[in-house]
N, C-alpha and C. Protein backbone atom coordinates (compact mmCIF):
# COMPACT_ATOMS: atom_id res chain seq x y z
N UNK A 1 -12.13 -22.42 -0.88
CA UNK A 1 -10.82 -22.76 -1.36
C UNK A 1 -10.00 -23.20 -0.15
N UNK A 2 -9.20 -24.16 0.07
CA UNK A 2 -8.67 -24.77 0.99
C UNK A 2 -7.52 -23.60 0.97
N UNK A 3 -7.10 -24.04 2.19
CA UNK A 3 -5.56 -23.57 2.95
C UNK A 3 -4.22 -23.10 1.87
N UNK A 4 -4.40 -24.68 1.38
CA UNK A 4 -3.12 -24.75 0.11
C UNK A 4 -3.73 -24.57 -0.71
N UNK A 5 -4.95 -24.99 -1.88
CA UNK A 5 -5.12 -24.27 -2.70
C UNK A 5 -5.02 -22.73 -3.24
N UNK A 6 -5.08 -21.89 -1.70
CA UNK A 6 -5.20 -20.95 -1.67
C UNK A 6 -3.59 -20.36 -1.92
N UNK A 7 -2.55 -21.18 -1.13
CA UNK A 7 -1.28 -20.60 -1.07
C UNK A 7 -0.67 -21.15 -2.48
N UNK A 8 -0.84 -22.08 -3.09
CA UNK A 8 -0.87 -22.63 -4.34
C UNK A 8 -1.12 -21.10 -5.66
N UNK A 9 -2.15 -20.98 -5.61
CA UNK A 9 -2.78 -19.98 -6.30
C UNK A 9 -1.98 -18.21 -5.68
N UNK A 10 -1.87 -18.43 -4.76
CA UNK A 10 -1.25 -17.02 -4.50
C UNK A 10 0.25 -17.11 -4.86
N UNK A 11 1.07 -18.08 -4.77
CA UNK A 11 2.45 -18.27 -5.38
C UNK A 11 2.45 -17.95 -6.98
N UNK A 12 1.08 -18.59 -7.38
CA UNK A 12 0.96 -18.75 -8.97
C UNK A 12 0.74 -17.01 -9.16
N UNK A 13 -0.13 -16.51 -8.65
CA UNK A 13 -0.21 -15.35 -9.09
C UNK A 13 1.25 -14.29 -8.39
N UNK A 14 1.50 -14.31 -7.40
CA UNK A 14 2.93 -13.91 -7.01
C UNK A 14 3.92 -13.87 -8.52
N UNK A 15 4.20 -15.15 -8.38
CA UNK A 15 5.16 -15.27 -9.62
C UNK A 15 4.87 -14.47 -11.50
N UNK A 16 3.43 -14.56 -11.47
CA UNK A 16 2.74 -13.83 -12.66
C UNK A 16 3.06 -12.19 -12.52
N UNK A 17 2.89 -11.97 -11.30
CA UNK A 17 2.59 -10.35 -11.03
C UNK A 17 4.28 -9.50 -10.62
N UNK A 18 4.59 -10.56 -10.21
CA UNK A 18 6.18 -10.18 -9.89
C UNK A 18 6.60 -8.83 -10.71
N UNK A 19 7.20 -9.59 -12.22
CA UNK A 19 7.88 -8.74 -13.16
C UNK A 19 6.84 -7.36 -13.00
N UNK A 20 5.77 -7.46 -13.37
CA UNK A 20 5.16 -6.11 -13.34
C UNK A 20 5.44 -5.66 -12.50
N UNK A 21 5.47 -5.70 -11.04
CA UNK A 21 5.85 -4.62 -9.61
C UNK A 21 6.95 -4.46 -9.52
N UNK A 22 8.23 -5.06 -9.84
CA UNK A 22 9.49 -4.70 -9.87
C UNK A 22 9.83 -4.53 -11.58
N UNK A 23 9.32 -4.13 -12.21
CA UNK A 23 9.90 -3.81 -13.20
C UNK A 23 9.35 -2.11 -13.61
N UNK A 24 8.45 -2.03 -12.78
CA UNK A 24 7.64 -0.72 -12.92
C UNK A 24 8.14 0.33 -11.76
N UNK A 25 8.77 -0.43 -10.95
CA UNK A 25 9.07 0.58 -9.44
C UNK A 25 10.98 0.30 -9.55
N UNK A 26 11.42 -0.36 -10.23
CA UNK A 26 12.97 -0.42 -10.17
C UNK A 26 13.58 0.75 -10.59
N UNK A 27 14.92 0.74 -10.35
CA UNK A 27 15.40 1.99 -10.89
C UNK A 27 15.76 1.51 -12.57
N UNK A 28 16.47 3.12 -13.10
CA UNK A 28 16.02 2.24 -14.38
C UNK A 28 17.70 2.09 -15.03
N UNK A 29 18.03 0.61 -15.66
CA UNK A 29 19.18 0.50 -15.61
C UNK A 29 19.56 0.50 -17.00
N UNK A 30 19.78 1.64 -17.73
CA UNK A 30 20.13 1.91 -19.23
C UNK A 30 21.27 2.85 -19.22
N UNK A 31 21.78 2.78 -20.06
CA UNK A 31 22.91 3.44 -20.13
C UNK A 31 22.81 4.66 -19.91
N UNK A 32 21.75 5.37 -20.11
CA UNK A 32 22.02 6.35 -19.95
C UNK A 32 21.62 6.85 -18.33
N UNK A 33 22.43 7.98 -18.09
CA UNK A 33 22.43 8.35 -16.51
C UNK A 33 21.41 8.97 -16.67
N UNK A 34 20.46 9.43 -15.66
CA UNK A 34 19.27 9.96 -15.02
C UNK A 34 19.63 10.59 -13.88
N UNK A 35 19.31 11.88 -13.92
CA UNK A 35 19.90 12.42 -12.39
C UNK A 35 18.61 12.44 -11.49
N UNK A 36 19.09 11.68 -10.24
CA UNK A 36 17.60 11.70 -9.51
C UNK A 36 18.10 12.80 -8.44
N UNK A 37 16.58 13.35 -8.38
CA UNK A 37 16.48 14.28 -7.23
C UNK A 37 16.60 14.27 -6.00
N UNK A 38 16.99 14.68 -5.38
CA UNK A 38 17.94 14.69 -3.82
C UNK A 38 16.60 14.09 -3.27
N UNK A 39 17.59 13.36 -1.73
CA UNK A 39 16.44 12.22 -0.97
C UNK A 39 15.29 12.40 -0.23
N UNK A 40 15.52 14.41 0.04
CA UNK A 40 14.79 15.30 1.04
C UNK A 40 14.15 15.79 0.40
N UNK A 41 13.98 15.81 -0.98
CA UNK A 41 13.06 16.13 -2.09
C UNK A 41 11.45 15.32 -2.36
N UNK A 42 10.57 16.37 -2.03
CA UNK A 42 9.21 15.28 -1.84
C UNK A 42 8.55 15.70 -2.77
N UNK A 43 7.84 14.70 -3.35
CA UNK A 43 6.69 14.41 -4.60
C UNK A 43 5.45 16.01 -4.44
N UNK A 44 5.52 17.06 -4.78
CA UNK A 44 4.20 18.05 -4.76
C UNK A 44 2.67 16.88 -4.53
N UNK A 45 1.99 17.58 -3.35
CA UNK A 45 1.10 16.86 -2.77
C UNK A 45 0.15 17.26 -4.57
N UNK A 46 -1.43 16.34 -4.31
CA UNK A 46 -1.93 16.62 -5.69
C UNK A 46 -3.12 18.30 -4.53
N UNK A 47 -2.94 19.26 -5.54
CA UNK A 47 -3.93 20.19 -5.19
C UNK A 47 -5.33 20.00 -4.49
N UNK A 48 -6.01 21.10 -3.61
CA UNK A 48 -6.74 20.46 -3.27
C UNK A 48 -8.21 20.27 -4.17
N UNK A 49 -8.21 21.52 -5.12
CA UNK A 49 -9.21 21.33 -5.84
C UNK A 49 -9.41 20.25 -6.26
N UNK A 50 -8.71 19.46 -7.19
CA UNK A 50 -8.30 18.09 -7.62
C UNK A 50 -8.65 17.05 -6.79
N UNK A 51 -8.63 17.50 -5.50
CA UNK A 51 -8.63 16.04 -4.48
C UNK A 51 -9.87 15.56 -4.26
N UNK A 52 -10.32 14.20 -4.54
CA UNK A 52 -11.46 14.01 -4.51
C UNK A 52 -12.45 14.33 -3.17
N UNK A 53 -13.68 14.08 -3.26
CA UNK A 53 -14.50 13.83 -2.61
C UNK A 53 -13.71 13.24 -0.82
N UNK A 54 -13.78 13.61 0.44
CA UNK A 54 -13.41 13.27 1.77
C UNK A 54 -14.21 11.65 1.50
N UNK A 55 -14.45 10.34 1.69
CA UNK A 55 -14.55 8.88 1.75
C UNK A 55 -13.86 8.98 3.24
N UNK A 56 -14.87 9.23 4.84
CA UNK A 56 -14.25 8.91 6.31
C UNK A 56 -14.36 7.03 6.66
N UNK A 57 -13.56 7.18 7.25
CA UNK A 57 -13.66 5.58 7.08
C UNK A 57 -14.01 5.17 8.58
N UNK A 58 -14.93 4.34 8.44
CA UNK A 58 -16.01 3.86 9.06
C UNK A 58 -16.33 2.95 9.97
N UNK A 59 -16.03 3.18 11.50
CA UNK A 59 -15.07 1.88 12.14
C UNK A 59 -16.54 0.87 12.03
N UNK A 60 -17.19 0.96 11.52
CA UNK A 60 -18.37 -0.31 11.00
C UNK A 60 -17.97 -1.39 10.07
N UNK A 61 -16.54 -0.87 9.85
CA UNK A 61 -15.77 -2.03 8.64
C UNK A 61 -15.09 -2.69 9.68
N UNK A 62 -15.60 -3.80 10.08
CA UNK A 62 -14.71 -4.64 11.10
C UNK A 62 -13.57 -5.42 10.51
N UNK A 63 -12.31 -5.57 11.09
CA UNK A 63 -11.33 -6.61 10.05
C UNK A 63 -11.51 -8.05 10.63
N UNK A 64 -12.04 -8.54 9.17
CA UNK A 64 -12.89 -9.83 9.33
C UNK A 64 -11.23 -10.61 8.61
N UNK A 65 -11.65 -11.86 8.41
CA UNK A 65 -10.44 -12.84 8.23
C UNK A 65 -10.80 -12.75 6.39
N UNK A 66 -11.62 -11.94 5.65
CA UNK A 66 -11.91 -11.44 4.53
C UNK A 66 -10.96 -10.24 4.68
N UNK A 67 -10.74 -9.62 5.50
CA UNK A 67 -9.64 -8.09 5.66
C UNK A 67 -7.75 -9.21 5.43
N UNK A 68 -8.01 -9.85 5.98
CA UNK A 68 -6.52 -10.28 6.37
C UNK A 68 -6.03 -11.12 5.20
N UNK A 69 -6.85 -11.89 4.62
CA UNK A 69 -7.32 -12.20 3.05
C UNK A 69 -6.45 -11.45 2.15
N UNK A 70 -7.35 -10.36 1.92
CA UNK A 70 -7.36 -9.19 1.12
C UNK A 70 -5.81 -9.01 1.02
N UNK A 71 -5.20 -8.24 2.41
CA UNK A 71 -4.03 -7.52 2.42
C UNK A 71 -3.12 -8.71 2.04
N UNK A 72 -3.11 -10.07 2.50
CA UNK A 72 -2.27 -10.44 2.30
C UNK A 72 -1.85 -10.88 0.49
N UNK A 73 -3.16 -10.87 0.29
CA UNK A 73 -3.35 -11.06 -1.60
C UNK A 73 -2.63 -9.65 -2.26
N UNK A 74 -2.85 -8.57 -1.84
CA UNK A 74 -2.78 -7.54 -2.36
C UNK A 74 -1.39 -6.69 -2.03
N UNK A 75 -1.46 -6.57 -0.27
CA UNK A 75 -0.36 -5.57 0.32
C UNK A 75 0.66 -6.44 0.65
N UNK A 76 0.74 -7.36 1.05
CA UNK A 76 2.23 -8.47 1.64
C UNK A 76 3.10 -8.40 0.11
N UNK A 77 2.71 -8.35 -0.94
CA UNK A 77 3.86 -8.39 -1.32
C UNK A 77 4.79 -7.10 -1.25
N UNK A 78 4.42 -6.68 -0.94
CA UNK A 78 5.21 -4.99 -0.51
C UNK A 78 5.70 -4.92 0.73
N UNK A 79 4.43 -5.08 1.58
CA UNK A 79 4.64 -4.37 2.86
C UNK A 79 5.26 -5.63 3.75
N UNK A 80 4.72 -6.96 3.18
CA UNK A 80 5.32 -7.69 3.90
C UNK A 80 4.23 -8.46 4.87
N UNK A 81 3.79 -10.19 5.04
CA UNK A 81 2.75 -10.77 5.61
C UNK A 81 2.43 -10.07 6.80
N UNK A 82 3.76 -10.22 7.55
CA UNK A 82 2.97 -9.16 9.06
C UNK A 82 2.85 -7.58 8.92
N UNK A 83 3.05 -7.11 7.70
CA UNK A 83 3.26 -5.59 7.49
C UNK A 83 4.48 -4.91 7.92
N UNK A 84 5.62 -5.17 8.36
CA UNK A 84 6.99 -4.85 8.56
C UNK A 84 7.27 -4.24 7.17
N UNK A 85 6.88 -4.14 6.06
CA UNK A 85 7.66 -3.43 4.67
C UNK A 85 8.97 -4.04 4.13
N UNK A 86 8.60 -5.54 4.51
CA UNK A 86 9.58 -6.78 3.78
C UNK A 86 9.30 -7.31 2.70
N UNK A 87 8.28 -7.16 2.09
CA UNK A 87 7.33 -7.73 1.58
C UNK A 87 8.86 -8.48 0.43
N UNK A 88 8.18 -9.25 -0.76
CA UNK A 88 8.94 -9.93 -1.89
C UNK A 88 9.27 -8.80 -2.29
N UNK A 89 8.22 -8.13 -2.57
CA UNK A 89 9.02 -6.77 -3.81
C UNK A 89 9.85 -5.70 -3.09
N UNK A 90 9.46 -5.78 -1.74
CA UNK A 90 10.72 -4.48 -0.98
C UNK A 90 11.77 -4.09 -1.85
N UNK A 91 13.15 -5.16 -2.24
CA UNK A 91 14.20 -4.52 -2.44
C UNK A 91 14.22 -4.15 -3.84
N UNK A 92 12.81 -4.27 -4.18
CA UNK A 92 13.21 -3.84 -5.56
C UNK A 92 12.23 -2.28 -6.13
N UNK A 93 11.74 -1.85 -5.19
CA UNK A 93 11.20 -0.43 -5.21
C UNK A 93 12.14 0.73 -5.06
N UNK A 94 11.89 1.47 -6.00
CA UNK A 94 12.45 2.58 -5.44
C UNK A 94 12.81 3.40 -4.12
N UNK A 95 11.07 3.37 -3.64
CA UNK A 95 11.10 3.40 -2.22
C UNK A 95 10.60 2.83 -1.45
N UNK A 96 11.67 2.38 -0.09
CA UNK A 96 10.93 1.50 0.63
C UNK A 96 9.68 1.11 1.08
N UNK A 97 8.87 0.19 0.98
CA UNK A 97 7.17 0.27 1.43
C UNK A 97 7.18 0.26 2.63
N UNK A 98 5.63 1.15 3.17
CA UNK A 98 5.49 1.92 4.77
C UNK A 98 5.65 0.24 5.66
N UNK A 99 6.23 0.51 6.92
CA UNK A 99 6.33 -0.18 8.11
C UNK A 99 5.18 -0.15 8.16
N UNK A 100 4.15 -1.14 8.38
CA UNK A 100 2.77 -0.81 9.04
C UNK A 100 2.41 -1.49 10.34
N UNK A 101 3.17 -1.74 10.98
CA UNK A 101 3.64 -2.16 12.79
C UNK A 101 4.74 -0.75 13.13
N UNK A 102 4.85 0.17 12.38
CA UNK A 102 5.53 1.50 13.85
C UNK A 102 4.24 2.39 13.74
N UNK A 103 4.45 2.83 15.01
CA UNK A 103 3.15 3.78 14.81
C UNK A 103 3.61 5.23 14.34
N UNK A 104 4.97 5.34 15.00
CA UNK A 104 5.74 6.78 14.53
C UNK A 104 4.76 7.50 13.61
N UNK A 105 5.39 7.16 12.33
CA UNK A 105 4.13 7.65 10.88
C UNK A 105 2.92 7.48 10.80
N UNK A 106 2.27 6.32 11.08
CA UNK A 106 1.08 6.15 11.02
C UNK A 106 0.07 7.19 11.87
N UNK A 107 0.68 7.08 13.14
CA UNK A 107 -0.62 8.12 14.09
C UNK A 107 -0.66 9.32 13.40
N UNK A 108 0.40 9.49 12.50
CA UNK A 108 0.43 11.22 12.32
C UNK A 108 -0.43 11.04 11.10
N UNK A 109 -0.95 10.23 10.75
CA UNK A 109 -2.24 10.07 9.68
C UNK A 109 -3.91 9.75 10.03
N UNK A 110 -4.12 10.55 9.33
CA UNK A 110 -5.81 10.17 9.41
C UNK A 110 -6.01 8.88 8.45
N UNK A 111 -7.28 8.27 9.26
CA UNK A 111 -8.00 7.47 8.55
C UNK A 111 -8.00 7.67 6.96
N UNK A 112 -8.79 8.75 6.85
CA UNK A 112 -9.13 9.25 5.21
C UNK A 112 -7.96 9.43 4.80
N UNK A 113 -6.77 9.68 5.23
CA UNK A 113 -5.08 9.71 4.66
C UNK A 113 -5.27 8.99 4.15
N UNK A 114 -5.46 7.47 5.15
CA UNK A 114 -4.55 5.88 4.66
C UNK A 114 -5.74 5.36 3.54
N UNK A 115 -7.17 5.86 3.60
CA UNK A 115 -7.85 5.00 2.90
C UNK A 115 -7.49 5.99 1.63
N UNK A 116 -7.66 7.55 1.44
CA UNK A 116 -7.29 8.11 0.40
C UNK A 116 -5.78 7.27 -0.64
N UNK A 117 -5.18 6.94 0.09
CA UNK A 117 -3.41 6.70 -0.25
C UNK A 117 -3.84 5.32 -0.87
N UNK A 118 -4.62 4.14 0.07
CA UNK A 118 -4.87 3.21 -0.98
C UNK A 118 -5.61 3.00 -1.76
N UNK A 119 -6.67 3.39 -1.97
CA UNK A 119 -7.71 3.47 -2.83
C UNK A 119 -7.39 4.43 -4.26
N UNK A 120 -6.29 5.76 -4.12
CA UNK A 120 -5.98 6.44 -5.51
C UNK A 120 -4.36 6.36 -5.93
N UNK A 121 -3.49 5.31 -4.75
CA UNK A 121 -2.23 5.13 -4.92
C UNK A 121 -1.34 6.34 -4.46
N UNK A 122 -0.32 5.64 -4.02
CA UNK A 122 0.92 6.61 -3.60
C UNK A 122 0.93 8.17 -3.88
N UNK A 123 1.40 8.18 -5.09
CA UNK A 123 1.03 9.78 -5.41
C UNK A 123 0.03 10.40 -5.86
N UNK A 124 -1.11 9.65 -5.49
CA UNK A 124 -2.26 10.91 -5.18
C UNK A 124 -1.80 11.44 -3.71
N UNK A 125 -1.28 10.44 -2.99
CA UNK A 125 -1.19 11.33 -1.40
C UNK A 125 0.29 12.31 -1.31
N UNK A 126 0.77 12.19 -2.53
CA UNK A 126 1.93 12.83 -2.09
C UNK A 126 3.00 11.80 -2.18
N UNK A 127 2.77 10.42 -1.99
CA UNK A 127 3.96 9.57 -1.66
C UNK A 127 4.76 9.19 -2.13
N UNK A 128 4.93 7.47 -2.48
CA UNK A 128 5.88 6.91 -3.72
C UNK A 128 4.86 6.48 -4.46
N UNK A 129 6.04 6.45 -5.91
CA UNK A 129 4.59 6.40 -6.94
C UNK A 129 4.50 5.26 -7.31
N UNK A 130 5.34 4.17 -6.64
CA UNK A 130 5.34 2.69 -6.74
C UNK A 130 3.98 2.06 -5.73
N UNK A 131 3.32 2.87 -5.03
CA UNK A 131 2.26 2.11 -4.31
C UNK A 131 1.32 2.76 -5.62
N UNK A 132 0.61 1.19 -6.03
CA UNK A 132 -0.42 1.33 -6.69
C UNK A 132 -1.62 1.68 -6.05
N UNK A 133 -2.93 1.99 -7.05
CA UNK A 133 -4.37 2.68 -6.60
C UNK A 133 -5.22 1.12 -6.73
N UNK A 134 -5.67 0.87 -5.39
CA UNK A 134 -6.79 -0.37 -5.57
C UNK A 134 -8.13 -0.13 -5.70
N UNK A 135 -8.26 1.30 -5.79
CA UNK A 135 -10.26 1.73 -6.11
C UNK A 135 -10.53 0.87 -6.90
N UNK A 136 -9.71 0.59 -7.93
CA UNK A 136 -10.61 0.10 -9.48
C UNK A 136 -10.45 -1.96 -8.93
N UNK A 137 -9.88 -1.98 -7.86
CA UNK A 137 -10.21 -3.66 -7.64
C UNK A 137 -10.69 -3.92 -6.69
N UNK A 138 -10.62 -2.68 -5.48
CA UNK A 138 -11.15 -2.86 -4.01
C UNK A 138 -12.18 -2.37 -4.00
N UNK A 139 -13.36 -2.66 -3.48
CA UNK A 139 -14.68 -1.34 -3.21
C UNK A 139 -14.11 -1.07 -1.75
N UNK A 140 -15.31 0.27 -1.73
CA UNK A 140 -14.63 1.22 -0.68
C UNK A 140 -14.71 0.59 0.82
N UNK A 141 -15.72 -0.43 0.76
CA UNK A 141 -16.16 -1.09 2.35
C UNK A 141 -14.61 -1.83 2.83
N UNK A 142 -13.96 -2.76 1.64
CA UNK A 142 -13.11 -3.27 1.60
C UNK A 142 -11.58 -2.47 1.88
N UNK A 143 -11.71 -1.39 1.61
CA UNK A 143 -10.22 -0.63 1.62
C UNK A 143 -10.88 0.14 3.20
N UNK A 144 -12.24 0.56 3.72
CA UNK A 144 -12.44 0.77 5.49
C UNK A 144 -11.84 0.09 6.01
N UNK A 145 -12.19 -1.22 5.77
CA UNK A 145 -11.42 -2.61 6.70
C UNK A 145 -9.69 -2.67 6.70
N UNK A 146 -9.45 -2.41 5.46
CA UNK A 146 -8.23 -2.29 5.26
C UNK A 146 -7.42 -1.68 6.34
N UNK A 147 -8.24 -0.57 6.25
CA UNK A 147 -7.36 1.04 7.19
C UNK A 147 -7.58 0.41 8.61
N UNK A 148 -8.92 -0.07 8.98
CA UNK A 148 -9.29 -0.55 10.21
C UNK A 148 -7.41 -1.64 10.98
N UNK A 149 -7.41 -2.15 9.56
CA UNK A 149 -6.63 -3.53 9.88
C UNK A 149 -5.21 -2.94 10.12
N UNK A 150 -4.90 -2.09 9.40
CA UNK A 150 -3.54 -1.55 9.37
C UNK A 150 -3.35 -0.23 10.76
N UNK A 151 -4.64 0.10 11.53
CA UNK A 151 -4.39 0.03 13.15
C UNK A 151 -3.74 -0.66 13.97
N UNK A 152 -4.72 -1.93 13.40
CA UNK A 152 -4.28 -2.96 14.58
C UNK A 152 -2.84 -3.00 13.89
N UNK A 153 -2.22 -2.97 12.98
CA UNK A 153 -0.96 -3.58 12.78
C UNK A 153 0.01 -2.69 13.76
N UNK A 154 -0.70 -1.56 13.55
CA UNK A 154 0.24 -0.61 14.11
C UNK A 154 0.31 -0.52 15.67
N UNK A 155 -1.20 -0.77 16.02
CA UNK A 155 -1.70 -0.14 17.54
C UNK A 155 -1.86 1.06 17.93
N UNK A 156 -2.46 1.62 16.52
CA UNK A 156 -1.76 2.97 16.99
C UNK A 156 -3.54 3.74 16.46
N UNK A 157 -3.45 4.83 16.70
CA UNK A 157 -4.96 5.79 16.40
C UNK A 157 -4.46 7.04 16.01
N UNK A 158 -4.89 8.02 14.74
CA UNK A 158 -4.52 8.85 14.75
C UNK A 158 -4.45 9.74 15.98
N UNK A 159 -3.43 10.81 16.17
CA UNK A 159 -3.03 11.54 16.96
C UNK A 159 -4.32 12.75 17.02
């Protein structure tokens, strides 16, 4: 697929997928009030019995220009093309999507964190429940590379 076909087709699907990611992560604007829970208030992690199977991720997943592909099909609209958490849908999430260029947060995560977090979505790890789960579209080699890639964004290695 050429250059532009490719950006052609990713606008087309951008624009298709839009309403679903901001209409599922917005706040919700009906008359009636909703009291949301204070900002220092965090999501109960999921138990550990519950928690699947450890998946270590595997620096044998090299980030190929198939990795950079991927995220940008999948994660830029959130996080944003260079991973800054600008992405299109930013201002319309509840909560902001992760910086993935500071390392601040990131080092303080393991590998199996970041691949756990994308592969079963936000709140399986505890997080926002606006980051969706890509197991059921990514295989697991593909979400290694992922985590691999979102190093380099950062520069950073777990602590």
């Amino acid at each position: 697929m050429s250059s532009l076909n490719f950006k052609k087709a990713a606008l087309v699907a951008l624009l298709l997928f839009f309403p679903l990611f901001a209409g599922g992560c917005g706040e919700k604007k009906d008359d009636q009030q909703t009291e949301k829970p204070p900002a220092t208030e965090t999501t109960e992690p999921v138990p550990e019995s519950l928690q699947p199977e450890p998946s270590p991720v595997v620096k044998a997943h090299p980030v190929t220009a198939k990795t950079r592909e991927t995220y940008q099909w999948y994660c830029a609209q959130c996080h944003g093309i260079k991973g800054k958490g600008n992405g299109i849908n930013a201002p319309h999430t509840a909560v902001p999507p992760r910086d993935h260029t500071k390392s601040t947060y990131l080092e303080t995560r393991s590998d199996e964190q970041l691949f756990h977090v994308i592969k079963f979505g936000g709140l399986a790890g505890g997080r926002a429940p606006c980051m969706p789960s890509w197991g059921h579209t990514l295989d697991d080699n593909m979400i290694h590379s992922l985590v691999n890639y979102i190093r380099e964004l950062c520069g950073c290695e777990y602590l």
